[in-house]
Protein backbone atom coordinates (compact mmCIF):
# COMPACT_ATOMS: atom_id res chain seq x y z
CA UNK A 1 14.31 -54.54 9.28
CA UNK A 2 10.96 -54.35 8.10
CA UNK A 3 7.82 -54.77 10.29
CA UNK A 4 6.54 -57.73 8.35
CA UNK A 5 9.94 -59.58 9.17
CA UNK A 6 9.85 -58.05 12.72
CA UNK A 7 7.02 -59.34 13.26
CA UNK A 8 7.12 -62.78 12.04
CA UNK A 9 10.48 -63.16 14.02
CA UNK A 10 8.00 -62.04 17.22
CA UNK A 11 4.92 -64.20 17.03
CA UNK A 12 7.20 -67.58 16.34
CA UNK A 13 9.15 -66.46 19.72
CA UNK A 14 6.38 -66.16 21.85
CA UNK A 15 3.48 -68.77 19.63
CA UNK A 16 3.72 -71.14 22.54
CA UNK A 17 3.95 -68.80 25.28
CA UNK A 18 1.74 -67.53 28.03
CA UNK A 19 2.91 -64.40 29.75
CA UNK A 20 0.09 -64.31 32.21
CA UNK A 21 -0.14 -68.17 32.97
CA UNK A 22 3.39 -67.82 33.66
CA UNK A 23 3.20 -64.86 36.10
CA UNK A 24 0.37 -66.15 38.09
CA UNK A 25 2.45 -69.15 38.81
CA UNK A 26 5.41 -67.33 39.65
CA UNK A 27 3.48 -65.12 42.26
CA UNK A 28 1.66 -68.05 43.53
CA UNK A 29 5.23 -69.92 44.34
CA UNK A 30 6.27 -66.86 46.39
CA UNK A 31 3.33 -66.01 48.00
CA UNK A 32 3.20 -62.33 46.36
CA UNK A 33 -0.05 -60.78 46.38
CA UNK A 34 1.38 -57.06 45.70
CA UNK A 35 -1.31 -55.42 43.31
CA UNK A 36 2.01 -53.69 41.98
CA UNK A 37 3.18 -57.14 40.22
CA UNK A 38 0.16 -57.43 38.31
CA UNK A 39 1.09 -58.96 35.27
CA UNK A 40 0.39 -56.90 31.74
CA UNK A 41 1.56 -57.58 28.16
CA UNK A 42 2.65 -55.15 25.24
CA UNK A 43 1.33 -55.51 21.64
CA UNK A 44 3.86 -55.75 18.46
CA UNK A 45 1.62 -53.16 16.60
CA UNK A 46 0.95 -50.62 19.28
CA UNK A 47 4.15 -50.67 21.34
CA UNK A 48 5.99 -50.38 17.90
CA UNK A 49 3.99 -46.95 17.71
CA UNK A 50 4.92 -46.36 21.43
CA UNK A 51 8.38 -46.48 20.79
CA UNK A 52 7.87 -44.66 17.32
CA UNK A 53 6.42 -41.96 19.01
CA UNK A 54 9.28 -41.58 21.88
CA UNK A 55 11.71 -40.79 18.62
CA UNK A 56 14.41 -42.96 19.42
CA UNK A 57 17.89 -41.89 18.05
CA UNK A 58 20.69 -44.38 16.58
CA UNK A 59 22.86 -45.27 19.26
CA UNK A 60 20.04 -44.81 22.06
CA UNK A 61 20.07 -47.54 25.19
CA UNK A 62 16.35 -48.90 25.69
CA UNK A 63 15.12 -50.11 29.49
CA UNK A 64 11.93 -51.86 30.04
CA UNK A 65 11.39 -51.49 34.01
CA UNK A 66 9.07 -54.54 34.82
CA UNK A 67 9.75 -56.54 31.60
CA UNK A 68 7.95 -59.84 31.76
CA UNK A 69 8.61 -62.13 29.29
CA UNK A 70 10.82 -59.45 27.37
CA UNK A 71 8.47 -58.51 24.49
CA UNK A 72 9.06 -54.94 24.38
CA UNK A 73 12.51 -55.47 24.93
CA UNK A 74 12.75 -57.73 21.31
CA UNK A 75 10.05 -54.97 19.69
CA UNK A 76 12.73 -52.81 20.26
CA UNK A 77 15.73 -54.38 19.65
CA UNK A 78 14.22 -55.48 16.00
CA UNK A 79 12.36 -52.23 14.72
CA UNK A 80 14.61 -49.29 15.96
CA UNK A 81 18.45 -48.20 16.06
CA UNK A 82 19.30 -49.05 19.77
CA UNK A 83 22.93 -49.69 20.52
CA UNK A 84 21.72 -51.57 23.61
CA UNK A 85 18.15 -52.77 25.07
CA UNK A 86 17.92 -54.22 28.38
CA UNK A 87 15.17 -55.70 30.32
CA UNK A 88 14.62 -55.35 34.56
CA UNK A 89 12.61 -58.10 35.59
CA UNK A 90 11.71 -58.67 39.47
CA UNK A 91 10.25 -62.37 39.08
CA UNK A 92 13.17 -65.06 38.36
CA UNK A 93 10.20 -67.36 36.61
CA UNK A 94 9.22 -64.81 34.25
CA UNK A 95 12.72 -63.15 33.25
CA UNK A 96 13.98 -67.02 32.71
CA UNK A 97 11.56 -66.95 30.22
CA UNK A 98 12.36 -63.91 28.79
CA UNK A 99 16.04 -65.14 28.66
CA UNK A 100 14.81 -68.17 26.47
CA UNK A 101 13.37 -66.11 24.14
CA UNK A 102 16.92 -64.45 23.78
CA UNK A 103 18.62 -67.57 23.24
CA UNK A 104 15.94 -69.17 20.88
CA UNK A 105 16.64 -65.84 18.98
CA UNK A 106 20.08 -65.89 18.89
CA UNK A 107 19.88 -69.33 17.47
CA UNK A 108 17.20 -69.46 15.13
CA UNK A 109 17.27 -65.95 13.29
CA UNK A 110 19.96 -63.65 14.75
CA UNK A 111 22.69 -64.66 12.31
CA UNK A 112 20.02 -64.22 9.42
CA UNK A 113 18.60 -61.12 10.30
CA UNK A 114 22.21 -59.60 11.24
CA UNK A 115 22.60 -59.08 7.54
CA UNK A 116 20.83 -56.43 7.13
CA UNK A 117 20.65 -55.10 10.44
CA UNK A 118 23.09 -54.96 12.79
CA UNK A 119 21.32 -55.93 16.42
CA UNK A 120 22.70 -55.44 20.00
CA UNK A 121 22.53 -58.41 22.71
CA UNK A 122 19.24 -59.01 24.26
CA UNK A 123 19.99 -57.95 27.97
CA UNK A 124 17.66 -59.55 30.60
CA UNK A 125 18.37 -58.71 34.13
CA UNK A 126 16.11 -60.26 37.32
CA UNK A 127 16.48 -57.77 40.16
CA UNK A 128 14.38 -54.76 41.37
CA UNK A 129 14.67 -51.89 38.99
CA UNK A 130 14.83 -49.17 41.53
CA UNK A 131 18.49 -50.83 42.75
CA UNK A 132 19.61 -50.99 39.24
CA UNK A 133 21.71 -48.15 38.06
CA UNK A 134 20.00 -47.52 34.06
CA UNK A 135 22.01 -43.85 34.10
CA UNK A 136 23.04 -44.68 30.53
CA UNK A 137 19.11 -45.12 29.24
CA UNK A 138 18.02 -42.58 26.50
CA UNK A 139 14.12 -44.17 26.47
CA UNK A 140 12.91 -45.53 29.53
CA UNK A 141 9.46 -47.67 29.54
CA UNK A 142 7.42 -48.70 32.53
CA UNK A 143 3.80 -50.22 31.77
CA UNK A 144 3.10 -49.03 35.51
CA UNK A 145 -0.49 -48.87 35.37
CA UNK A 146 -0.82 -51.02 39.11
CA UNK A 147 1.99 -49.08 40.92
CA UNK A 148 1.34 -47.11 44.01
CA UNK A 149 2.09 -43.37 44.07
CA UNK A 150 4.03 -43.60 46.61
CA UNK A 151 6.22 -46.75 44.03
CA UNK A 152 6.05 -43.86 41.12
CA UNK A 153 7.51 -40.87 43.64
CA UNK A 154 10.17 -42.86 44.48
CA UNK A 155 10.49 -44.09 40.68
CA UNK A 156 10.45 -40.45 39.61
CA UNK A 157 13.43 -39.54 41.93
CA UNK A 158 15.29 -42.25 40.54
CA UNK A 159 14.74 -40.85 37.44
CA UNK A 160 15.76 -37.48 38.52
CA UNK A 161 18.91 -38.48 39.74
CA UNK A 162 19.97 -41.14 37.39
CA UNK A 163 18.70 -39.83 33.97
CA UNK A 164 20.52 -37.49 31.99
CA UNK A 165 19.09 -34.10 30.44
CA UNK A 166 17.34 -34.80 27.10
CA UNK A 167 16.04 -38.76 28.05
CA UNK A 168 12.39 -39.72 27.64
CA UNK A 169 10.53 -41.97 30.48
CA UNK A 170 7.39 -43.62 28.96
CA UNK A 171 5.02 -44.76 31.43
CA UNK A 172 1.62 -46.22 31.64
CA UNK A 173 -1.06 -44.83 33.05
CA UNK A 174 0.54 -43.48 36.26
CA UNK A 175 2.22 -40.04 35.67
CA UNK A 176 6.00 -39.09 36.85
CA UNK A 177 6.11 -37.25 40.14
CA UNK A 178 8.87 -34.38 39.38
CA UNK A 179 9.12 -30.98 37.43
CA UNK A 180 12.96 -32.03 35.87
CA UNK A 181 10.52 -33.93 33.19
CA UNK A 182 8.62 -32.15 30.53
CA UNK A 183 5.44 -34.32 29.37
CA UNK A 184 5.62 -34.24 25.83
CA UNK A 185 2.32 -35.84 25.04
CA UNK A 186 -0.18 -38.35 26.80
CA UNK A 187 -1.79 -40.78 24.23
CA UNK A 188 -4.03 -43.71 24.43
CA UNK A 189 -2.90 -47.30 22.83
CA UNK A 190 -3.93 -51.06 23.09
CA UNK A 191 -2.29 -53.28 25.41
CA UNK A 192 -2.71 -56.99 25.76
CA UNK A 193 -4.93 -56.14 28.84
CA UNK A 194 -7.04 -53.45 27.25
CA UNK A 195 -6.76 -49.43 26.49
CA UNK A 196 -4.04 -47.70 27.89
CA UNK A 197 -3.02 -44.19 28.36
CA UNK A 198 0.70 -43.78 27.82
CA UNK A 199 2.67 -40.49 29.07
CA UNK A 200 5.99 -39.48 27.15
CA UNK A 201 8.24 -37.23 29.32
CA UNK A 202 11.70 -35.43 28.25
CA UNK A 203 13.94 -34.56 31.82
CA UNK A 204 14.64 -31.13 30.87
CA UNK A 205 16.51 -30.03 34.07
């Protein structure tokens, strides 16, 4: 699919929809004033060059850990040759609206854009990412800039015991915590929130 298509299909998704009002209220509901749930958005043009830059294969799975309202999720699903992309969401308020999305897609331009481009499901899953088992994920992203290092060293051995030789964990801001992953290259990007400084990794042992 082309990225003027892509990118049409994205903004009339999310036109009406406010990632951050919609976090806020989910936090203030349950009382959650964990600094690590602080609430931060992907763009279409620079997490398209994220995910460019992380060289995904055909066939590749795709996780978002922490994926809101599921943008990078449908970025990814649209512009590259995933057999699968799945999105771990904590907050039930903000995955249901990620799980909207999915079926406002699936009913106003899957069946259209399916005939040129084959596209997996849109997977949406509300849990806690560190008791999900993603062993199958080739690209991994985590826009992690307000986790704890203590969060990211038990993130990291997840990753080391889960991931599989040859995957790539993208994360933002906060490095991995293990010598099995390689970083590839550390660039800087623009997120909804501001400037970011995104880390690619390859496990190589």
């Amino acid at each position: 699919m082309n990225t003027t298509q892509a990118k049409h299909i994205f903004d009339s998704l999310y036109a009406s929809i406010n990632g951050y009002y919609v976090s806020m209220n989910a936090k203030r509901k349950l009382a959650y004033t964990d600094k690590t749930l602080t609430y931060g958005e992907v763009l279409f043009e620079s997490f398209s060059e994220i995910l460019h830059d992380a060289v995904p294969r055909t066939g590749e799975i795709f996780y978002d850990l922490g994926s809101g309202t599921g943008k990078a999720v449908l970025i990814a699903n649209l512009l590259f040759p995933f057999s699968k992309t799945v999105g771990i969401e904590l907050l039930k308020d903000i995955n249901d609206v990620a799980l909207e999305v999915a079926k406002r897609f699936d009913s106003e331009f899957k069946q259209v854009v399916s005939v040129e481009k084959k596209l997996p499901k849109l997977h949406y899953i509300q849990g806690d990412f560190l008791s999900y088992d993603f062993s199958d994920a080739d690209i991994i992203f985590s826009h992690c800039t307000c986790h704890p290092d203590e969060l990211m060293r038990v993130f990291s051995k997840w990753c080391d015991e889960l991931l599989k030789i040859g995957a790539r964990v993208v994360t933002v801001t906060k490095p991995l915590f293990s010598e099995n992953f390689r970083l590839i290259k550390s660039k800087d990007y623009k997120m909804g929130w501001g400037e970011g400084t995104v880390l690619f990794y390859e496990k190589v042992k």
